[in-house]
C-alpha atoms as a PDB file:
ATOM      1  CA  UNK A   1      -1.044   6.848   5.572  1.00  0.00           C
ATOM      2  CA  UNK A   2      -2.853   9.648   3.807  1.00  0.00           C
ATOM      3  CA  UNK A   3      -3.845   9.454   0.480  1.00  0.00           C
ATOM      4  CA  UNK A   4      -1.542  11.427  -2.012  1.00  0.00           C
ATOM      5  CA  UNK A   5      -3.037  12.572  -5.191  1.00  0.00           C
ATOM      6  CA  UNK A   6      -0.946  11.913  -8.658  1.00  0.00           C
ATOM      7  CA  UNK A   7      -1.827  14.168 -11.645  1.00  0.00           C
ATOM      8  CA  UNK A   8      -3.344  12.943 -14.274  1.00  0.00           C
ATOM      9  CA  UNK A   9      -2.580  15.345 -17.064  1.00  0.00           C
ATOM     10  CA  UNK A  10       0.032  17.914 -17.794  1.00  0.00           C
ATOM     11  CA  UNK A  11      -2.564  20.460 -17.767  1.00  0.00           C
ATOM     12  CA  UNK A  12      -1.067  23.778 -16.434  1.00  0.00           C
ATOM     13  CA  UNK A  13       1.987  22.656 -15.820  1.00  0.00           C
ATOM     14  CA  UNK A  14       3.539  26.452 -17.214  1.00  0.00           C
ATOM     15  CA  UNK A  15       5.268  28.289 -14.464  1.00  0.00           C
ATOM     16  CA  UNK A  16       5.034  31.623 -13.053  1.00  0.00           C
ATOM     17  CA  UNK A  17       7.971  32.498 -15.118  1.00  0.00           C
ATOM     18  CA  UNK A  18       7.019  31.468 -17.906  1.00  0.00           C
ATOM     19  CA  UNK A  19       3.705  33.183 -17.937  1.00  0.00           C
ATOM     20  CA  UNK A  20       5.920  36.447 -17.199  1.00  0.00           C
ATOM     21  CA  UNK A  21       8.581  35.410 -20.112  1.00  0.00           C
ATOM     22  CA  UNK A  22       5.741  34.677 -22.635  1.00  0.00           C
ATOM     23  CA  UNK A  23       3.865  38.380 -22.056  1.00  0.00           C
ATOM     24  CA  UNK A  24       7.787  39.852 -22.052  1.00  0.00           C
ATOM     25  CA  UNK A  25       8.045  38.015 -26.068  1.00  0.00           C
ATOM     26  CA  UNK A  26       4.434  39.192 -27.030  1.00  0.00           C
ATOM     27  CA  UNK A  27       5.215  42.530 -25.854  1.00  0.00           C
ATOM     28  CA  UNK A  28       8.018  42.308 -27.839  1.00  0.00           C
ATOM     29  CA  UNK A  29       6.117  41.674 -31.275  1.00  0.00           C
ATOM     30  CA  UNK A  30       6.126  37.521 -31.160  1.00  0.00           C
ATOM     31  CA  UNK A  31       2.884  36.383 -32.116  1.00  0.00           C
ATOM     32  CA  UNK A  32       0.734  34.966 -29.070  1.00  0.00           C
ATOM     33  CA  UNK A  33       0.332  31.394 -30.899  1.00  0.00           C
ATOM     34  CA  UNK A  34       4.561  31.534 -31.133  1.00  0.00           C
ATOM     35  CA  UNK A  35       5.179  32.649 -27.619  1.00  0.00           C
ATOM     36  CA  UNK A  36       1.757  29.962 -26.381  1.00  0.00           C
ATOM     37  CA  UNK A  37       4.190  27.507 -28.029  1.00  0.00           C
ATOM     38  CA  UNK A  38       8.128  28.767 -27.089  1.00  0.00           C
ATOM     39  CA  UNK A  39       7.142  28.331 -23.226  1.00  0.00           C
ATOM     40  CA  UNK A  40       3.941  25.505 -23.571  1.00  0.00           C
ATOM     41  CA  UNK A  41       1.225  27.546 -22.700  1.00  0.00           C
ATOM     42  CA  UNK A  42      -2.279  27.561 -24.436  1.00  0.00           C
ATOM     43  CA  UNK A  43      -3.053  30.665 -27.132  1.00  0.00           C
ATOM     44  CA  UNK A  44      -6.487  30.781 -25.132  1.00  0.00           C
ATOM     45  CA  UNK A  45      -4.787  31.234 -21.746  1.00  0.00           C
ATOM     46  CA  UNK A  46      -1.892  33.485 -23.063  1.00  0.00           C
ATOM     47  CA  UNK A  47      -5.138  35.351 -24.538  1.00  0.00           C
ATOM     48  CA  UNK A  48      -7.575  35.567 -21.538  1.00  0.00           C
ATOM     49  CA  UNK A  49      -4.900  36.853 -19.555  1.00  0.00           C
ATOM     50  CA  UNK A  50      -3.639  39.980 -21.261  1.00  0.00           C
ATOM     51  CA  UNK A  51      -7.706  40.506 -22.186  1.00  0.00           C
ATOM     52  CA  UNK A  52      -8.018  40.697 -18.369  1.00  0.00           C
ATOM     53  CA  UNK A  53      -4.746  42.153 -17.386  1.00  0.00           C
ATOM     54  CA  UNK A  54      -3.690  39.282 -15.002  1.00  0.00           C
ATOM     55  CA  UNK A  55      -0.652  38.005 -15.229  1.00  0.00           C
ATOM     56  CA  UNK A  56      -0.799  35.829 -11.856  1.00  0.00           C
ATOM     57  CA  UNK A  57      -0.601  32.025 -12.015  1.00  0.00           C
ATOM     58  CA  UNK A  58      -2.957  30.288  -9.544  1.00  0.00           C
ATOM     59  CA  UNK A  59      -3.564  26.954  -8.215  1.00  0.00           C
ATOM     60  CA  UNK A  60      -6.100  24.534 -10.092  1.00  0.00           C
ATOM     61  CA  UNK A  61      -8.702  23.040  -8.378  1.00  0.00           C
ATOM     62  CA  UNK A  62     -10.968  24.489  -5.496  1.00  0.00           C
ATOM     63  CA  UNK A  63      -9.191  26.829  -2.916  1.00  0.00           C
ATOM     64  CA  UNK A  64      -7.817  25.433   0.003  1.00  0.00           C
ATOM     65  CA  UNK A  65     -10.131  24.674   2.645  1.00  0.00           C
ATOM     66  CA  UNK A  66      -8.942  27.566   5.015  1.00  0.00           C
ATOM     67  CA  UNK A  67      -7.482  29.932   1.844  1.00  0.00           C
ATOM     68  CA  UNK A  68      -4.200  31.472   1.435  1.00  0.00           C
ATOM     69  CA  UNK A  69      -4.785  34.516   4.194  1.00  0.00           C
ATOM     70  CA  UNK A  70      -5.681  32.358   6.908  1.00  0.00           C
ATOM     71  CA  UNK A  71      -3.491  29.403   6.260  1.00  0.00           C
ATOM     72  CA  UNK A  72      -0.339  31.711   6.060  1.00  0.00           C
ATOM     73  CA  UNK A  73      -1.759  33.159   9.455  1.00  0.00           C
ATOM     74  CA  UNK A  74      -1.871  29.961  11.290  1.00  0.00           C
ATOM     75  CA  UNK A  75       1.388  29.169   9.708  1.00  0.00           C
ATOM     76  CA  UNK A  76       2.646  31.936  11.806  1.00  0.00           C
ATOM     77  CA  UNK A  77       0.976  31.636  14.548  1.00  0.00           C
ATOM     78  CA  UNK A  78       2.130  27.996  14.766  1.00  0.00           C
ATOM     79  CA  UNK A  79       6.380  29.570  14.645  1.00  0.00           C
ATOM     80  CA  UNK A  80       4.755  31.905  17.464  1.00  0.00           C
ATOM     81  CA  UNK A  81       4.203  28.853  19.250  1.00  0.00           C
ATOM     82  CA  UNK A  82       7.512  27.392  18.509  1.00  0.00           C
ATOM     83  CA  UNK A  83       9.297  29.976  19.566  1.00  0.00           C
ATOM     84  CA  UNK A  84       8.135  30.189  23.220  1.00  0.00           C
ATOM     85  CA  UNK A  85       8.133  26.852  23.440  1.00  0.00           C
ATOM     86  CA  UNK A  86       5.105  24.847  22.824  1.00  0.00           C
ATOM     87  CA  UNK A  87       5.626  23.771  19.432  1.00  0.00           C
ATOM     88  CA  UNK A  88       2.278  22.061  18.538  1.00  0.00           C
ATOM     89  CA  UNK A  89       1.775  18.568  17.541  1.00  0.00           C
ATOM     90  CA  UNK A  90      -0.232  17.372  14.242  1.00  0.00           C
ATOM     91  CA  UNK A  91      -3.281  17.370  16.337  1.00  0.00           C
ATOM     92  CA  UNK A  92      -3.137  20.213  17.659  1.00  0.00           C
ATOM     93  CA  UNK A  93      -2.480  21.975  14.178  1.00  0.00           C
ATOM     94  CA  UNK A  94      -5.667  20.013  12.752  1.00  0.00           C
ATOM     95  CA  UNK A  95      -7.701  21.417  15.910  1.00  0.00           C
ATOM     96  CA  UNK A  96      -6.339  24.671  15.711  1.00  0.00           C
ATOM     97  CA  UNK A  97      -7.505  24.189  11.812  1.00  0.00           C
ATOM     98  CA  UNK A  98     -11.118  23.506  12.845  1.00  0.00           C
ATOM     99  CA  UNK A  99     -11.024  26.427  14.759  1.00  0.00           C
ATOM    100  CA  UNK A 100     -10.062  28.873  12.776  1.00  0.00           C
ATOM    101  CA  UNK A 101     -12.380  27.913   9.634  1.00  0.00           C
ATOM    102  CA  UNK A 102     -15.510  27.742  12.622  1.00  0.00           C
ATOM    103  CA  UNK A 103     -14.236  31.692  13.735  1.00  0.00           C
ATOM    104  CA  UNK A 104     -13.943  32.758   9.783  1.00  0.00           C
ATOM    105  CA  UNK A 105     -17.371  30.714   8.932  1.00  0.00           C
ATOM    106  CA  UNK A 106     -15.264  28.832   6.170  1.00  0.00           C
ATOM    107  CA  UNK A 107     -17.126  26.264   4.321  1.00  0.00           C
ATOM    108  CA  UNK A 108     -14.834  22.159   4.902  1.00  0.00           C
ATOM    109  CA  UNK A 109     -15.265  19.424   5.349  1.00  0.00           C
ATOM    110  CA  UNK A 110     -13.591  18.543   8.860  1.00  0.00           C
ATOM    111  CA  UNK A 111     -14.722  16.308  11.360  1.00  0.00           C
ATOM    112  CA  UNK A 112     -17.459  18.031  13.216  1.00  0.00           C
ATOM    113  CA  UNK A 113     -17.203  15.395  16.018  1.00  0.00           C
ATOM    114  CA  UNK A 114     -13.461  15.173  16.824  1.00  0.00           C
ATOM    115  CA  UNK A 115     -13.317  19.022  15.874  1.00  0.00           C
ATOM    116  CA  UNK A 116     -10.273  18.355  13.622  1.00  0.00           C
ATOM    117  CA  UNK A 117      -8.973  18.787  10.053  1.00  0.00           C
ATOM    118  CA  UNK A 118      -8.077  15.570   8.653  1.00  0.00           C
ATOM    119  CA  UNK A 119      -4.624  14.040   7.935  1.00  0.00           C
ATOM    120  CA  UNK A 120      -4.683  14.644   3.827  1.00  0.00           C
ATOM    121  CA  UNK A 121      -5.646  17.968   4.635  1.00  0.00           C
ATOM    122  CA  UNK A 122      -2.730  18.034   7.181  1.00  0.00           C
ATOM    123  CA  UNK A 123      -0.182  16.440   4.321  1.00  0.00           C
ATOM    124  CA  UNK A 124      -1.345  19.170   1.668  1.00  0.00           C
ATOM    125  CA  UNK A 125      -1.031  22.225   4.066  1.00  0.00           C
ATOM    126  CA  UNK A 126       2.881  20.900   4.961  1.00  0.00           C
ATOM    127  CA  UNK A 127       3.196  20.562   1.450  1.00  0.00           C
ATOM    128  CA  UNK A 128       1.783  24.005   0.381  1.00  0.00           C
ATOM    129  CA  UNK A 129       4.034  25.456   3.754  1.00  0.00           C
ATOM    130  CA  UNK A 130       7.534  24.012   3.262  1.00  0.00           C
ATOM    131  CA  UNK A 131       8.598  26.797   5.788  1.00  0.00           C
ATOM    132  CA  UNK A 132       7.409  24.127   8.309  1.00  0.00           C
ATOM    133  CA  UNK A 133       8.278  20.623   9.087  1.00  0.00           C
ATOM    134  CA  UNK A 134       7.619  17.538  11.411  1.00  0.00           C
ATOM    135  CA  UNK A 135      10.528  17.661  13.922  1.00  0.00           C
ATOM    136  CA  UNK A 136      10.906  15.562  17.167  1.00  0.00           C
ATOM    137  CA  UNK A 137      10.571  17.425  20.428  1.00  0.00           C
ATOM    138  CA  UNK A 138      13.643  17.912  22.409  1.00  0.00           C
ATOM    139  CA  UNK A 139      13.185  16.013  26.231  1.00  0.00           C
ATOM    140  CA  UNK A 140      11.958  19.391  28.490  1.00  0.00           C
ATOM    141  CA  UNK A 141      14.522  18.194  30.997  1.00  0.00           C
ATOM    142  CA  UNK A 142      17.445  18.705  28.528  1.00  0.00           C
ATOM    143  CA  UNK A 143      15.941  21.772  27.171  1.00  0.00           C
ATOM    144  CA  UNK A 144      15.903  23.712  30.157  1.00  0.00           C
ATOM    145  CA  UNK A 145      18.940  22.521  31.222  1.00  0.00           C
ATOM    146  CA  UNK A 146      20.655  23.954  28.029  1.00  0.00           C
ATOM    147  CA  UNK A 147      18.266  26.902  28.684  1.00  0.00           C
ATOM    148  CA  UNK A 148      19.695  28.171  31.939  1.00  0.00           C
ATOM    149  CA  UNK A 149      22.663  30.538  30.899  1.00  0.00           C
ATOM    150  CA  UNK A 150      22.224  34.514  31.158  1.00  0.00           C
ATOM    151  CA  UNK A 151      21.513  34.622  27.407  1.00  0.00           C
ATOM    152  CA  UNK A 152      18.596  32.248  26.948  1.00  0.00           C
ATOM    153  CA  UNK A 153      16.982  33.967  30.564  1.00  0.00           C
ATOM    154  CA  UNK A 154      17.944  37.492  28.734  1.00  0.00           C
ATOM    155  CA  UNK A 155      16.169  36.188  25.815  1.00  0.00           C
ATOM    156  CA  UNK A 156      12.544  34.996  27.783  1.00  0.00           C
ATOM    157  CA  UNK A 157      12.517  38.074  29.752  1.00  0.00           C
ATOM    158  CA  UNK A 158      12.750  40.250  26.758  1.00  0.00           C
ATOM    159  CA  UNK A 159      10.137  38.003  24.957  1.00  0.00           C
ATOM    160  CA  UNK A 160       7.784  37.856  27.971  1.00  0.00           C
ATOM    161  CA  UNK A 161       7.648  41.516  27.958  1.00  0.00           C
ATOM    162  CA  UNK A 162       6.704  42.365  24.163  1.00  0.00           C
ATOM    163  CA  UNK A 163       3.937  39.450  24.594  1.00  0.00           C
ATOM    164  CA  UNK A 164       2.847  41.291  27.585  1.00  0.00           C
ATOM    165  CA  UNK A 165       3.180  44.420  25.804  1.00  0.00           C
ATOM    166  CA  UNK A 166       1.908  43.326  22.192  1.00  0.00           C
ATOM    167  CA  UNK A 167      -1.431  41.857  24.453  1.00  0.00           C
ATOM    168  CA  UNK A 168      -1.826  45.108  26.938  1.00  0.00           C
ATOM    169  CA  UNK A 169      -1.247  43.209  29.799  1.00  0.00           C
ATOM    170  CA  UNK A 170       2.280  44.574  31.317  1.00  0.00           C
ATOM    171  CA  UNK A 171       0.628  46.590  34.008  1.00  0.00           C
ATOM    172  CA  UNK A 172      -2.706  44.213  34.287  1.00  0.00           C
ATOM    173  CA  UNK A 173      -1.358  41.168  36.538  1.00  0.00           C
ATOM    174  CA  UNK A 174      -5.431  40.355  37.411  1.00  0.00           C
ATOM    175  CA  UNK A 175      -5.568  40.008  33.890  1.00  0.00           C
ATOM    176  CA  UNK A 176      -2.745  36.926  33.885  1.00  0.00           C
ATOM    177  CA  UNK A 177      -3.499  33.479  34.660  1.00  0.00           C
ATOM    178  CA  UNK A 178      -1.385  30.095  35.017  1.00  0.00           C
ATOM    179  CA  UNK A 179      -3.103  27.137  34.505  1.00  0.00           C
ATOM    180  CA  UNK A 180      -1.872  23.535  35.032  1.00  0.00           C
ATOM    181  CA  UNK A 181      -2.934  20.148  35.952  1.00  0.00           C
ATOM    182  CA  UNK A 182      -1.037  17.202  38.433  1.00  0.00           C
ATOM    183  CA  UNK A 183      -1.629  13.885  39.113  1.00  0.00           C
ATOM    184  CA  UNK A 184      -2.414  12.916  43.095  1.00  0.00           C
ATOM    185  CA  UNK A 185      -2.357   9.716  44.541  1.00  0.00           C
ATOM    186  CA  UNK A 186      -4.827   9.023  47.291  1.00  0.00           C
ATOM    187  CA  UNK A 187      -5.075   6.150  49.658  1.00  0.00           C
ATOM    188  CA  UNK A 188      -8.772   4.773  49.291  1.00  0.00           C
ATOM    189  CA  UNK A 189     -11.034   5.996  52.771  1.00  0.00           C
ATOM    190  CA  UNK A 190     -13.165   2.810  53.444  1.00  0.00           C
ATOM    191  CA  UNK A 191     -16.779   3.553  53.458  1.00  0.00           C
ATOM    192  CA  UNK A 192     -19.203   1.385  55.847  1.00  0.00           C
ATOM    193  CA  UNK A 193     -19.171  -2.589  55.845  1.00  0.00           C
ATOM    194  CA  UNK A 194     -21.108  -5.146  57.652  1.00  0.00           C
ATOM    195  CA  UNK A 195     -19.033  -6.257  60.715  1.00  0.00           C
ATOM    196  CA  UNK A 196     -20.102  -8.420  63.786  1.00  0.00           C
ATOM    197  CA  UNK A 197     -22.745  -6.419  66.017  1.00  0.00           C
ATOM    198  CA  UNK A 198     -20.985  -4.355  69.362  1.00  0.00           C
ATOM    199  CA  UNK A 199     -17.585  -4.846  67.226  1.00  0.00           C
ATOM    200  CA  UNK A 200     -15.428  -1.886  68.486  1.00  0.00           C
ATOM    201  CA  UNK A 201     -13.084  -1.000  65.711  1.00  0.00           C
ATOM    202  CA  UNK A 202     -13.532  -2.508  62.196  1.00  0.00           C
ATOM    203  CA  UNK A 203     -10.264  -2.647  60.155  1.00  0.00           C
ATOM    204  CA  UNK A 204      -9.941  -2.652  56.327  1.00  0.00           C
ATOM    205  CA  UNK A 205      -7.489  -3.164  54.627  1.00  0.00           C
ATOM    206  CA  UNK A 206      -5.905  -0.388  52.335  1.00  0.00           C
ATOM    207  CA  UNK A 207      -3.280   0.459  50.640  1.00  0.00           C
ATOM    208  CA  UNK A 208      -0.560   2.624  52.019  1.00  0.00           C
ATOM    209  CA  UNK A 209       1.777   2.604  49.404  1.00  0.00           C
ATOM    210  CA  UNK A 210      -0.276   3.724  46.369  1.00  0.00           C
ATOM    211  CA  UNK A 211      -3.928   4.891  46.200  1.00  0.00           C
ATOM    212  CA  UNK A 212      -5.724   6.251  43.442  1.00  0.00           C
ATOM    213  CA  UNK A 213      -4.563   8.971  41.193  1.00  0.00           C
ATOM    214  CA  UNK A 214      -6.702  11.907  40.532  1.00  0.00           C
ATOM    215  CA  UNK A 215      -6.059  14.780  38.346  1.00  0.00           C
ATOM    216  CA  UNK A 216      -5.830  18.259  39.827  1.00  0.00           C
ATOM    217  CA  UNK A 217      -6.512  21.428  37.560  1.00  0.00           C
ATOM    218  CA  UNK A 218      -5.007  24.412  38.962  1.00  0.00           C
ATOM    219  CA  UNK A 219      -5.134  27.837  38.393  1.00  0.00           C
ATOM    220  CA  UNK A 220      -3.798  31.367  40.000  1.00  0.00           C
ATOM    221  CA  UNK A 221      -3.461  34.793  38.307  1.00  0.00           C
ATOM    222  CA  UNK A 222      -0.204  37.046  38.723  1.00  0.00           C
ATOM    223  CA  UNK A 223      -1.814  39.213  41.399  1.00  0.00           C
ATOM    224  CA  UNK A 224      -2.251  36.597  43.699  1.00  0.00           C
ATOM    225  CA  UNK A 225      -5.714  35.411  43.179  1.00  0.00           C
ATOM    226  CA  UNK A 226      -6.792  31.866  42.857  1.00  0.00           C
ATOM    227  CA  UNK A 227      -9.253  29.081  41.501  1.00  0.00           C
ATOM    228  CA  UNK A 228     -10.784  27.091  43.181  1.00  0.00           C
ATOM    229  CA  UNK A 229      -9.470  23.624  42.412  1.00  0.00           C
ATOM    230  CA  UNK A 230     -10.704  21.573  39.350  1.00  0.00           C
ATOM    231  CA  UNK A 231     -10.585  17.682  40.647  1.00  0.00           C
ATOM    232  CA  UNK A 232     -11.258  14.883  38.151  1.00  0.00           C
ATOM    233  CA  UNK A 233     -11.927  11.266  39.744  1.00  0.00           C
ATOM    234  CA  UNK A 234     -12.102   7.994  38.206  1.00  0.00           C
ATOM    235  CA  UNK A 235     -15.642   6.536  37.776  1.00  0.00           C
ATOM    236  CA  UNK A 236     -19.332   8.045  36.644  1.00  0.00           C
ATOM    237  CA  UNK A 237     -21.008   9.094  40.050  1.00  0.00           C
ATOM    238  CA  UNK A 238     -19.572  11.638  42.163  1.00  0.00           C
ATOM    239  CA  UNK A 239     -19.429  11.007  46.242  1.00  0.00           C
ATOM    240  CA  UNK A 240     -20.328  13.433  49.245  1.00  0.00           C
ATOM    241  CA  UNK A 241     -16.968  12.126  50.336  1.00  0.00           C
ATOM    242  CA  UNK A 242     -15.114  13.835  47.410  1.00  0.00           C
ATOM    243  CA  UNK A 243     -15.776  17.506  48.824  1.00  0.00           C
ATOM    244  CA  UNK A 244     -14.592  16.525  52.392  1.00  0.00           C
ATOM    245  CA  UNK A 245     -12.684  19.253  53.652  1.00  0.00           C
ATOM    246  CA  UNK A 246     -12.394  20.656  50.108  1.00  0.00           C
ATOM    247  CA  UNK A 247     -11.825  24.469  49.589  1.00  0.00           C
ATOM    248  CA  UNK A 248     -15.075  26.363  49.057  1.00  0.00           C
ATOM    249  CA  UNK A 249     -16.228  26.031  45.480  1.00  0.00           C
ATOM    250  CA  UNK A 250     -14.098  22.908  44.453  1.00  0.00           C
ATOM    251  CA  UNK A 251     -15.218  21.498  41.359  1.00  0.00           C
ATOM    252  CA  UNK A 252     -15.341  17.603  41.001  1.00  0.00           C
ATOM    253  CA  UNK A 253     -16.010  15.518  37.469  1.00  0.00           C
ATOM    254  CA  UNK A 254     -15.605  12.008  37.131  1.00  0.00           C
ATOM    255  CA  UNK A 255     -14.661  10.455  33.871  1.00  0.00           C
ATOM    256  CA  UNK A 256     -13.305   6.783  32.863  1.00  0.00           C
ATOM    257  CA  UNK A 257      -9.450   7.632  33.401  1.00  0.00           C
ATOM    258  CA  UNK A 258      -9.495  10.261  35.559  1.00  0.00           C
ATOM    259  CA  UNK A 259      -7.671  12.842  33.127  1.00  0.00           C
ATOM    260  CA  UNK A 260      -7.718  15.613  31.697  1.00  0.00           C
ATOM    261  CA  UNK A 261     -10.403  16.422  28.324  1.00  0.00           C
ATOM    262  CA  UNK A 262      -9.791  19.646  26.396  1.00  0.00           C
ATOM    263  CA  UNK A 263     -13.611  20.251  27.616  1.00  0.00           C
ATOM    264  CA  UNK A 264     -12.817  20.476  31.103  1.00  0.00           C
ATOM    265  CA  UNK A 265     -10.548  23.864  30.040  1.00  0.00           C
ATOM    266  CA  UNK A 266     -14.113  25.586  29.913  1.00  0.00           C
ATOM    267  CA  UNK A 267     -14.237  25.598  33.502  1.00  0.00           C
ATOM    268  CA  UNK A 268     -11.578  28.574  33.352  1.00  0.00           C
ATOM    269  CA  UNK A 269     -13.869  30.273  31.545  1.00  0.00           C
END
């Protein structure tokens, strides 16, 4: 559980309000040391703040990590999300995080290696956000069940097209691409064995309910144009058999579990 930081002190504790109340008395005629005291707020601050005309309370502390602008902007962009339906998870908000403080050259302290903000930074930014919250997902199957009335299709049609519109892409279909992955199950092709000289046919045994699963990465744009498949087998050392009657330019990467990394999206690229 992340850590949670508990004030020591009651140092600048004073509200907004009361900052505005306090230069409201002194305006007034009340004494700065009477109106410092009448709403708790140090003669020195009350002081340095009408010498320099600011009358805006602000955090103690350093800045956060990403600063007001940008955090409020991924705030938003994270609703965006929500909206069309990919609400993100906690990860994805920490990478998206990382991201955005690499593309503004922020100075933080994230995790160069996972490319992620961390959880207390995650905690705080909730905190300082309370316009967003940790909900469960509803089950996709229930959602577009409930989803499939004239209103809600009214409602994604009309959405698709300001998206499309807001991006300059409504008349650019070469311009739109769907990506997504599957999982295929292969029955295993035996590859040679040592079998009793002038033997005719050599049988092995294989499986013919299940075989292996592989991940697929596909991809096709809205004019009609396509990818060539992305294919992801379990194991380190790619085989001349993997590219047997493949389409022209399939791609094939092995890794431990045969799924999906977020660096294989670079092939789309």
């Amino acid at each position: 559980m992340p850590n949670v930081y508990v004030r020591k002190s009651s140092k600048g504790s004073w509200s907004q309000e009361d900052l505005q109340q306090a230069i409201g008395v002194i305006e007034n005629g009340l004494s700065i040391r009477s109106a410092g005291k009448q709403f708790k707020i140090p003669e020195s601050t009350l002081r340095n703040r009408l010498k320099k005309n600011s009358f805006e309370k602000k955090g103690m502390g350093p800045e956060a990590q990403l600063g007001i602008d940008a955090e409020n902007k991924l705030s938003l962009h994270i609703k965006k999300l929500q909206a069309v339906g990919f609400a993100p998870t906690q990860r994805d908000v920490r990478h998206l995080a990382f991201n955005l403080a690499t593309s503004l050259n922020k100075k933080h302290t994230f995790n160069t290696e996972t490319k992620t903000a961390g959880k207390v930074w995650f905690s705080s930014f909730m905190r300082r956000h309370p316009e967003l919250s940790v909900r469960k997902a509803q089950g996709i199957s229930k959602a577009r069940t409930e989803g499939m009335n004239r209103a809600e299709i009214k409602n994604y049609f009309t959405l698709l097209t300001d998206i499309l519109t807001e991006n300059d892409l409504l008349d650019k279909p070469a311009c739109i691409w769907n990506c997504d992955e599957i999982g295929v199950q292969l029955n295993n092709e035996p590859g040679k064995v040592i079998a009793a000289k002038g033997s005719k046919d050599v049988h092995v045994i294989t499986s013919a309910e299940k075989g292996e699963t592989i991940t697929v990465l596909a991809c096709c744009s809205a004019e009609g144009q396509f990818l060539p498949p992305y294919c992801i087998f379990k194991g380190v050392y790619a085989k001349s058999q993997h590219l047997k009657s493949a389409p022209p330019g399939t791609v094939i990467k092995m890794n431990k579990k045969a799924l999906i990394l977020p660096l294989n999206y670079l092939w789309i690229g």
